[in-house]
C-alpha atoms as a PDB file:
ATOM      1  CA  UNK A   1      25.734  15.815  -5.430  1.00  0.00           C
ATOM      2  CA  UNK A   2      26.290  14.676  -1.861  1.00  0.00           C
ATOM      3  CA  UNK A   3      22.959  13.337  -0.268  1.00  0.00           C
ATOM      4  CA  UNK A   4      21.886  14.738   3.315  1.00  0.00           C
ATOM      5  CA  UNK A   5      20.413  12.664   5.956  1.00  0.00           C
ATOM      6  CA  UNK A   6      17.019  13.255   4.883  1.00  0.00           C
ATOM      7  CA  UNK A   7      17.680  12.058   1.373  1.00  0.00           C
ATOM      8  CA  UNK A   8      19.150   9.561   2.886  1.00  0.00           C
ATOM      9  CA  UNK A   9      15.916   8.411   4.692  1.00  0.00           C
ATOM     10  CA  UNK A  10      13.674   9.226   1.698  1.00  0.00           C
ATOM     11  CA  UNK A  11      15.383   6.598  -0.452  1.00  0.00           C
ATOM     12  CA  UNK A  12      14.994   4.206   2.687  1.00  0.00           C
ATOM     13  CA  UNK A  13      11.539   4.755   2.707  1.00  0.00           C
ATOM     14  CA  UNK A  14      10.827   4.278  -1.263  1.00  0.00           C
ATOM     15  CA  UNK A  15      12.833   0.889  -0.611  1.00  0.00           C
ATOM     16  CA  UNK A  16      10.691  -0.524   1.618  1.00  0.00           C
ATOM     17  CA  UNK A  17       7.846   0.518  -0.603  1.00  0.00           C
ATOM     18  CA  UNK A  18       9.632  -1.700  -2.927  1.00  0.00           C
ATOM     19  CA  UNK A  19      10.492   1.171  -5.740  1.00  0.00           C
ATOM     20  CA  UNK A  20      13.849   0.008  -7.822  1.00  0.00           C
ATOM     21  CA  UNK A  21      17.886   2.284  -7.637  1.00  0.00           C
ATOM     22  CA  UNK A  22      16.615   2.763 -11.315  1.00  0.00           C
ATOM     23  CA  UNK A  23      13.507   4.729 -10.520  1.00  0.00           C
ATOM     24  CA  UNK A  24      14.419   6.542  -7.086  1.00  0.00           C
ATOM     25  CA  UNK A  25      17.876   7.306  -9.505  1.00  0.00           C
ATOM     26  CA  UNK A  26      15.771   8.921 -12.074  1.00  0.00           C
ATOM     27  CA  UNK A  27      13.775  10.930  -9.110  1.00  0.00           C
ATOM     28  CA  UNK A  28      16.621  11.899  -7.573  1.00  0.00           C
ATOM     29  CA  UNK A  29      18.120  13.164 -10.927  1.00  0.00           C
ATOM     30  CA  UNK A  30      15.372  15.201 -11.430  1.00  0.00           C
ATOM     31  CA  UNK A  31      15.213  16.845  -8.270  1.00  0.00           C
ATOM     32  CA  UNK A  32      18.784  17.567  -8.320  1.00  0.00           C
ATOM     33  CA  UNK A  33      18.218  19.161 -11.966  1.00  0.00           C
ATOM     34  CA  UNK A  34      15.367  20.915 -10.775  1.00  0.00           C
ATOM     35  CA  UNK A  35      16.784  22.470  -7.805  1.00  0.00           C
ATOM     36  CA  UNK A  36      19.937  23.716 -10.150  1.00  0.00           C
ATOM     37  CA  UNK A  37      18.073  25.287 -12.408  1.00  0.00           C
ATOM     38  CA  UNK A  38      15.369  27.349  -9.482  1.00  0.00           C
ATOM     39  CA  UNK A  39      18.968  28.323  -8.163  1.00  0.00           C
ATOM     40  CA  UNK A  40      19.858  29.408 -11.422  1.00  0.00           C
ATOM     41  CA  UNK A  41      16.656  31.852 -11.693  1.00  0.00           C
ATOM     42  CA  UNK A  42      17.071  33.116  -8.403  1.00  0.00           C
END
């Protein structure tokens, strides 16, 4: 999964709010898994 510049920000963002690479991994995960399957459907 290649990251776009808005991703990119996002995970800048949730930084500086002081979340940890383990839980914005986890989110990220899960949006990616998400987004697969929807495409999937469609």
């Amino acid at each position: 999964m290649k990251l776009s510049y808005e991703d990119k920000v996002q995970i800048y963002e949730l930084r500086k709010q002081g979340q940890s690479f383990n839980q914005l991994s986890k989110k990220i995960w899960c949006e990616c898994f998400w987004s697969k399957i929807h495409d999937e459907i469609d």
